[in-house]
Protein backbone atom coordinates (compact mmCIF):
# COMPACT_ATOMS: atom_id res chain seq x y z
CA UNK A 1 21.73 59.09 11.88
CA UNK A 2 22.00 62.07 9.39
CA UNK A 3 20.38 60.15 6.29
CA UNK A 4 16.99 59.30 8.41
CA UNK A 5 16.50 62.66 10.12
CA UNK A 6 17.87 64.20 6.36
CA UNK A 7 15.64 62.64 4.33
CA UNK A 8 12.54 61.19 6.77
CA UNK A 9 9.77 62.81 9.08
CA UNK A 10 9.59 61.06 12.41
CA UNK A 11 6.99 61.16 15.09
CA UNK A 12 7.38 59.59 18.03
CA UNK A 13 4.50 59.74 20.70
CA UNK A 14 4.91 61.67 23.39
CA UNK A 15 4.55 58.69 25.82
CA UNK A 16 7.69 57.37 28.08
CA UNK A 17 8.71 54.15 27.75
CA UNK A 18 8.48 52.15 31.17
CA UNK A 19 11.20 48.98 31.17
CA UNK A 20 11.76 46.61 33.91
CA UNK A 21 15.16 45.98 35.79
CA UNK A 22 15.01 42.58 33.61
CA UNK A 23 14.91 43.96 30.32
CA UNK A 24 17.54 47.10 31.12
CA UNK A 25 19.84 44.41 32.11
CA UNK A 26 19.20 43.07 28.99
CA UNK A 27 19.74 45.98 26.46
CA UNK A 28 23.37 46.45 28.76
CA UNK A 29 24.37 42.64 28.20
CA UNK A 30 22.80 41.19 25.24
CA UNK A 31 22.45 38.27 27.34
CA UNK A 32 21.12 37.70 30.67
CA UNK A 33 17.62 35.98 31.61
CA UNK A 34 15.51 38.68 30.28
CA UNK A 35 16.69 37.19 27.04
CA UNK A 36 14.53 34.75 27.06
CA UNK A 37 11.58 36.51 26.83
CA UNK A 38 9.29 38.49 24.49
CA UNK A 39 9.63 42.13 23.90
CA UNK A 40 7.99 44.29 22.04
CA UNK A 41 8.43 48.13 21.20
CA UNK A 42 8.21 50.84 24.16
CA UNK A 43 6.34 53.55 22.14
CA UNK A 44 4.59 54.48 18.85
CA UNK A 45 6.96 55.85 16.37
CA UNK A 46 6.51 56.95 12.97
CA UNK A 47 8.66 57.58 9.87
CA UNK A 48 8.55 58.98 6.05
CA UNK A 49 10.27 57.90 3.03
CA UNK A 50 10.22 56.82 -0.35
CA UNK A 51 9.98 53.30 -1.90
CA UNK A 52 12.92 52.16 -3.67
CA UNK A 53 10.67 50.41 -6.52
CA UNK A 54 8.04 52.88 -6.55
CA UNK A 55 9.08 56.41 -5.76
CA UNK A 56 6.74 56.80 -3.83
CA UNK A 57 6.82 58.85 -0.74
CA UNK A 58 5.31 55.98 2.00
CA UNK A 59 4.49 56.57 5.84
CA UNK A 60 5.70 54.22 8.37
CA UNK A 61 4.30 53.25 11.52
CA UNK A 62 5.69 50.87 14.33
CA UNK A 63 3.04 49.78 17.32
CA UNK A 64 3.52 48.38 19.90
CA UNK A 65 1.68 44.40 19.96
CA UNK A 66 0.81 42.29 22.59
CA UNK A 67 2.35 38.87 24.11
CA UNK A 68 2.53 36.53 20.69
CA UNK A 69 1.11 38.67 17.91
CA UNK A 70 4.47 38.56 16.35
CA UNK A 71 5.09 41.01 13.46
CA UNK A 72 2.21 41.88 11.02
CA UNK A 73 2.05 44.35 8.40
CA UNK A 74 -1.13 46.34 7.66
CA UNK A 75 -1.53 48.65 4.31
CA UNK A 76 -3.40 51.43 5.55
CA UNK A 77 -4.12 52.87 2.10
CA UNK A 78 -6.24 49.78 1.25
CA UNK A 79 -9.71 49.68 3.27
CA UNK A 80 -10.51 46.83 5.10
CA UNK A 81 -7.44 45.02 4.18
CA UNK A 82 -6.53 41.67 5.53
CA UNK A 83 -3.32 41.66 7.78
CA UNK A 84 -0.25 39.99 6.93
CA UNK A 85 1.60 38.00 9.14
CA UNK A 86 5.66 38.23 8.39
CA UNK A 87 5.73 34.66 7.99
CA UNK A 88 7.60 32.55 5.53
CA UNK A 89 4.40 31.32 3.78
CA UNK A 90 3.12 34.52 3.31
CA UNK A 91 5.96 35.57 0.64
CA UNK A 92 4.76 36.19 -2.58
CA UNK A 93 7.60 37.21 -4.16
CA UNK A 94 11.43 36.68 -3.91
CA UNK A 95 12.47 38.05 -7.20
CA UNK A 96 14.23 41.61 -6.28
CA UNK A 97 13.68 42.19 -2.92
CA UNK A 98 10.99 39.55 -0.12
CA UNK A 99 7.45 40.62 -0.67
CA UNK A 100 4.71 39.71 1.80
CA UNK A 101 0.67 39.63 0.85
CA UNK A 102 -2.27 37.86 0.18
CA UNK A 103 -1.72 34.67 -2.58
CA UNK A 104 -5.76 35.68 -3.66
CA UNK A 105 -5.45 39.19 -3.69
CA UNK A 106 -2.28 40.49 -5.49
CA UNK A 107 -3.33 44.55 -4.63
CA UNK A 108 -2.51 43.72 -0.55
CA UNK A 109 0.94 43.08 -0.86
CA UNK A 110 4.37 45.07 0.73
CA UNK A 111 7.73 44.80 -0.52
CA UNK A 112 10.75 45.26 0.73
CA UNK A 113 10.56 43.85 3.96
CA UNK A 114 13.80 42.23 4.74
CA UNK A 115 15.59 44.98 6.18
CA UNK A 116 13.18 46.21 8.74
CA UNK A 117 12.85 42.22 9.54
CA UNK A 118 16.27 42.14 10.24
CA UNK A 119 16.36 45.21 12.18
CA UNK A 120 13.48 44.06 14.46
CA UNK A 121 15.16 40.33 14.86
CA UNK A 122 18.71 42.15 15.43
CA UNK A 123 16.95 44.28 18.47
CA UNK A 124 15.00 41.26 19.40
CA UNK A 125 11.65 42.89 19.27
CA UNK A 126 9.18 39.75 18.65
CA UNK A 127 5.77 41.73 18.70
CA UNK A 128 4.99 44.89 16.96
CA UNK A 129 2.10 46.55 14.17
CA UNK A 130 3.44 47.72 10.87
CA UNK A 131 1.78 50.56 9.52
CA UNK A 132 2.06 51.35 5.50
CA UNK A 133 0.34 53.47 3.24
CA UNK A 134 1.88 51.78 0.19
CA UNK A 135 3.14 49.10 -1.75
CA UNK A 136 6.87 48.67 -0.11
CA UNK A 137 8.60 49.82 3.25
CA UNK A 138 10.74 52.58 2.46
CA UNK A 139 14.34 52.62 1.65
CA UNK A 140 15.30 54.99 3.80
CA UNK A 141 19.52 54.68 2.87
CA UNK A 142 19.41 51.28 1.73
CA UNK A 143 20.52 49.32 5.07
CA UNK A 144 18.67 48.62 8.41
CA UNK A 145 20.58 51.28 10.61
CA UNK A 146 17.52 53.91 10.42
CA UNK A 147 15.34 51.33 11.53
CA UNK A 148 17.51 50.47 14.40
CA UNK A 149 17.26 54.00 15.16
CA UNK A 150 13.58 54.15 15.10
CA UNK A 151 13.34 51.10 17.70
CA UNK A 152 16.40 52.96 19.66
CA UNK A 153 13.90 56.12 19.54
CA UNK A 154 10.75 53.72 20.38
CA UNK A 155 12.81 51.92 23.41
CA UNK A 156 11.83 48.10 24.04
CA UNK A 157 9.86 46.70 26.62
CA UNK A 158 9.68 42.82 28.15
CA UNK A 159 6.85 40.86 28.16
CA UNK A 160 5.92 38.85 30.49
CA UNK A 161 5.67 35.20 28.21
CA UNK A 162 9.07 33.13 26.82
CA UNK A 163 10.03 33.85 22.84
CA UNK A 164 9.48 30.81 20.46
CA UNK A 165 12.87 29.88 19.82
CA UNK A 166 13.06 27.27 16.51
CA UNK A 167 16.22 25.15 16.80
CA UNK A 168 17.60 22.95 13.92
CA UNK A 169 18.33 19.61 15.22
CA UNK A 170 18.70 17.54 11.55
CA UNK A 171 20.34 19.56 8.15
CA UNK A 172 18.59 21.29 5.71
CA UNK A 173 19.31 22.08 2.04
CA UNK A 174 18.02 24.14 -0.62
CA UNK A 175 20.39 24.85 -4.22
CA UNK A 176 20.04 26.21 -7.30
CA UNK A 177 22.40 26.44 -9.40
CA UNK A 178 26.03 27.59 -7.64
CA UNK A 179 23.91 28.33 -4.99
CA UNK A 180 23.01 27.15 -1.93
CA UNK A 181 21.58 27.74 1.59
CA UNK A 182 21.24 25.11 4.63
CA UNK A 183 20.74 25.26 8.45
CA UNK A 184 22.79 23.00 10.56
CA UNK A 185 22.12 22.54 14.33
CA UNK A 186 23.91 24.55 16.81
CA UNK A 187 25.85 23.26 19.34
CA UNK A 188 26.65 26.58 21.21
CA UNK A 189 25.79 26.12 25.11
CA UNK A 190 22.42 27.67 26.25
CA UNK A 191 19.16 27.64 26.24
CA UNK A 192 18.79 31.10 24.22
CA UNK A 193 18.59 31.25 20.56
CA UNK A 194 21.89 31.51 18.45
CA UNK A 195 22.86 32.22 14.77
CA UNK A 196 25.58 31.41 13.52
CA UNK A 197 26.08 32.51 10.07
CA UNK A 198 29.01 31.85 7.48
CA UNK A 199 28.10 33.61 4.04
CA UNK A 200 30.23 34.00 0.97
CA UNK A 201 29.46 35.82 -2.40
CA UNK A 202 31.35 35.04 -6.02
CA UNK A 203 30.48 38.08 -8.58
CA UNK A 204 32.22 38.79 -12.06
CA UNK A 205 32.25 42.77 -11.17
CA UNK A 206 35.60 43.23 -10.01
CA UNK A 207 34.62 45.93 -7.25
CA UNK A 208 32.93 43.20 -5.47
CA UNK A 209 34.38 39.31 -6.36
CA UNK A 210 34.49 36.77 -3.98
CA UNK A 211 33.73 37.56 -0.32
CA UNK A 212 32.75 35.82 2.36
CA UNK A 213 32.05 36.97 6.00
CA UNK A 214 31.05 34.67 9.33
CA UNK A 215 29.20 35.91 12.09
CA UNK A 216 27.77 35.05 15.35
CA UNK A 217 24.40 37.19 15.59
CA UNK A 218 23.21 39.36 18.60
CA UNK A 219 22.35 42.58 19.35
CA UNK A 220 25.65 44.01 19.09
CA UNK A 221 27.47 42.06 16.42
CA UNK A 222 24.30 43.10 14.42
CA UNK A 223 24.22 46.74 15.12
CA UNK A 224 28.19 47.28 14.50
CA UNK A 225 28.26 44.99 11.60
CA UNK A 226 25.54 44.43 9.26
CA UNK A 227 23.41 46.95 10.24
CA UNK A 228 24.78 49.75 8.27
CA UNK A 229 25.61 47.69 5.04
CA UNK A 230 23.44 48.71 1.99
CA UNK A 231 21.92 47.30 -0.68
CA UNK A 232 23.98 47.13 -4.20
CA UNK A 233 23.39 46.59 -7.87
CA UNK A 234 25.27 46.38 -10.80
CA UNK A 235 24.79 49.85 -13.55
CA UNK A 236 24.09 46.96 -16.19
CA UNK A 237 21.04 46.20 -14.20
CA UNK A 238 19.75 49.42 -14.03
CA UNK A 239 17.99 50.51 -17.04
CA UNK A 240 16.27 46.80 -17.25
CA UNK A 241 14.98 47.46 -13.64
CA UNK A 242 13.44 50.93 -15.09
CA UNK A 243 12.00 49.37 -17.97
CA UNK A 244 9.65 47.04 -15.72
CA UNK A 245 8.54 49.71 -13.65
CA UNK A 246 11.25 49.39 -10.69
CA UNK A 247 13.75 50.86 -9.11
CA UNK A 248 12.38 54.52 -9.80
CA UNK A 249 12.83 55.50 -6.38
CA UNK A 250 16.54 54.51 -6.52
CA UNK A 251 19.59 56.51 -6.25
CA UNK A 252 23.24 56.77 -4.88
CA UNK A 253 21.93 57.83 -2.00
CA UNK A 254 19.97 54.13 -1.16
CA UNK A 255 22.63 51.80 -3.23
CA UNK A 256 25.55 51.25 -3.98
CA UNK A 257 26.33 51.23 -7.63
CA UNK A 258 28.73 49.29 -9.23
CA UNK A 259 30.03 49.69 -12.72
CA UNK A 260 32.65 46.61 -13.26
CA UNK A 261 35.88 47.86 -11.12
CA UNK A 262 34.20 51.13 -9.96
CA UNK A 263 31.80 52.44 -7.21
CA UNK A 264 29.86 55.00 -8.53
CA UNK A 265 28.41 56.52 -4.84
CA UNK A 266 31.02 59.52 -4.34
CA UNK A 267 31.32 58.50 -1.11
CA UNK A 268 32.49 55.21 -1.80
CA UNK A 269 31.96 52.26 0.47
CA UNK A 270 31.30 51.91 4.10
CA UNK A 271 33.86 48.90 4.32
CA UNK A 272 35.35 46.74 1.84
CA UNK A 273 32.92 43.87 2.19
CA UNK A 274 29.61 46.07 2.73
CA UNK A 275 28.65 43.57 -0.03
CA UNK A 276 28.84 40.67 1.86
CA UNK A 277 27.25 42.28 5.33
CA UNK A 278 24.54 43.27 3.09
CA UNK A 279 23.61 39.60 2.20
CA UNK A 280 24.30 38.85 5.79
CA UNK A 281 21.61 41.03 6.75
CA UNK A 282 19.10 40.54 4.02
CA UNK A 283 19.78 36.75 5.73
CA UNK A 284 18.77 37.85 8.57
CA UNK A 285 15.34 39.41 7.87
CA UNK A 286 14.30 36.58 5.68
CA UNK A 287 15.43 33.70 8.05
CA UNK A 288 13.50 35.86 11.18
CA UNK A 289 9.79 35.18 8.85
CA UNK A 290 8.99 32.47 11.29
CA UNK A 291 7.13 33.58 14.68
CA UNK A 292 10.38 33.44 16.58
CA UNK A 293 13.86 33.24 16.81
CA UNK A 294 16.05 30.75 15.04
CA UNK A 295 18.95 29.05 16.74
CA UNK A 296 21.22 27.47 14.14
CA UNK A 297 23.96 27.69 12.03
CA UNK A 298 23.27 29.07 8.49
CA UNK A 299 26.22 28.11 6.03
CA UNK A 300 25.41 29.62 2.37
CA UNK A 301 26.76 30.55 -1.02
CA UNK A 302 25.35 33.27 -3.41
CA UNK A 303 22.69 33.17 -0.99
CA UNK A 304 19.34 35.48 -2.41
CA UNK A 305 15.84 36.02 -1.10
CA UNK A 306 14.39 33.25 -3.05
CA UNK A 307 16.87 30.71 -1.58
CA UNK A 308 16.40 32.22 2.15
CA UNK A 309 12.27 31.45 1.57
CA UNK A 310 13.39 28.17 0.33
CA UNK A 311 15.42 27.24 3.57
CA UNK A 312 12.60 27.90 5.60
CA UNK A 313 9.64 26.21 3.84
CA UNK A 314 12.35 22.78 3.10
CA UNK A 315 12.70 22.97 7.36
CA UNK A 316 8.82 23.39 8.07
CA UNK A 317 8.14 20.60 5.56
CA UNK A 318 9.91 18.35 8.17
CA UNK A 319 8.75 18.08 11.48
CA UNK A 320 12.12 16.20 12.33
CA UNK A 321 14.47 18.27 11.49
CA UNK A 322 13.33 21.14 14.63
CA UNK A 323 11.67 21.29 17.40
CA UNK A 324 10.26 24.39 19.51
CA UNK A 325 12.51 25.45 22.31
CA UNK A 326 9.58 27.62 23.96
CA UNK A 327 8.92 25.22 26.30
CA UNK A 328 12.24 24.62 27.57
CA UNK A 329 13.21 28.24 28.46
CA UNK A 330 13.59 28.90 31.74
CA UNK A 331 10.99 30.47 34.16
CA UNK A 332 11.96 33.69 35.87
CA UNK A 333 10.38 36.86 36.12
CA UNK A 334 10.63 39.36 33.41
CA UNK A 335 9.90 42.18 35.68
């Protein structure tokens, strides 16, 4: 992982990560009946690097969390600051990347959440502390695979209490525009969650067009195929991004660029829909904001973070249209 370790401190404690039989069964599989349960991270770990929007150089931390804390973030450079759950109705803003924060207090906010979401949902890690001493997570190279390494560096470890698991039983719609987003029940066997995601894209810049990409998540499919896909924008976009104040911690080496038929990164793509994976993931984070796991299918065009937000409130809004699978997991040891 030659951009994290070229361009990032990380600390890891110096503490070894104890995992039952359960849970290594798990991390072989992806399945098994230690999937059913809460994990959280083995270890402390640590990381440095700067905010896309800010520049600024931003410290990291993952902890560890106990049985149901889910994911919080805590701004460390703000004393006495209130925790933030990552949880749908915490968002505060959708506009260029999912922001989480306080609605009263618009200092205690972090951006740029969505792709250390999705690399916490796509390792299954339900409980852990976020650390930052800023305003956004870093960039790192633009995709989730340095966060995956940090878990990989952290290592996992079961819990012994059942994940939440939030399954769609009636449809759900948001649109705007062209676009739209909806969750459809899933009628894959199991108990476990399941995502099943079908996404396509339609842009006037020839070097990306129309793609579309359909995926059933887990630990692996996410790891070898979204994980690595980075964030884009269009050259056009650039200098009105710099004239609000954003983007000044951007470069070629944390998005692609794309200038009508042309990728400006010299190294070109990392496949010919990393476009598409990218939205995929960015999915993924912002449909993980709910204290669980999701098991679904997720059918979308020109899907964005506001729409994602949307999806979820629309489905909380009706107490019909899921139901919590927690209950109905079954009981064996995670140990």
């Amino acid at each position: 992982m030659d951009t994290l370790l070229r361009n990032t401190e990380v600390t890891a404690e110096p503490s070894e990560t104890k995992r039952s039989p359960a849970a290594r069964r798990q991390d072989n599989t992806g399945r098994g009946t230690g999937r059913t349960f809460q994990h959280t991270l083995g270890q402390p770990i640590s990381a440095i690097g700067i905010g896309l929007h800010s520049g600024q150089k931003i410290r990291l931390s993952l902890l560890p969390a106990p049985i149901g804390h889910g994911i919080v973030f805590q701004r460390t450079d703000l004393p006495q600051a209130t925790a933030i759950p990552a949880h749908y109705d915490w968002v505060v803003d959708t506009r260029l990347s999912t922001t989480v924060g306080e609605a009263a207090n618009p200092i205690n906010r972090i951006a740029t959440v969505e792709h250390l979401m999705a690399a916490l949902r796509g390792c299954d890690i339900d409980n852990a502390l976020i650390l930052v001493d800023g305003p956004e997570i870093p960039a790192f190279d633009g995709s989730a695979q340095d966060f995956v390494f940090l878990i990989d560096c952290a290592g996992k470890q079961a819990q012994t209490a059942t994940r939440r698991i939030v399954e769609v039983i009636r449809p759900i719609r948001v649109e705007q525009g062209e676009s739209f987003m909806e969750l459809l029940p899933n009628p894959t066997s199991g108990l476990g969650a399941a995502l099943d995601l079908s996404l396509s894209i339609d842009f006037p810049a020839q070097a990306i067009g129309r793609q579309t990409l359909s995926l059933e998540l887990s630990r692996a499919s996410f790891r070898n195929e979204l994980s690595r896909s980075r964030t884009f924008t269009l050259k056009t976009e650039i200098d009105a991004l710099h004239s609000m104040g954003l983007a000044l911690g951007g470069s070629l080496d944390n998005a692609i660029v794309v200038d009508g038929d042309s990728i400006l990164n010299p190294a070109g793509l990392r496949c010919a829909d990393e476009f598409i994976r990218h939205k995929m993931m960015d999915a993924v984070g912002d449909l993980s904001m709910l204290n669980g796991a999701l098991r679904a299918r997720v059918r979308g065009h020109r899907p964005g973070h506001t729409l994602n937000n949307l999806l979820l409130r629309r489905l909380f809004a009706d107490p019909q249209a899921w139901r919590d699978t927690a209950e109905r997991q079954p009981a064996v040891a995670a140990a």
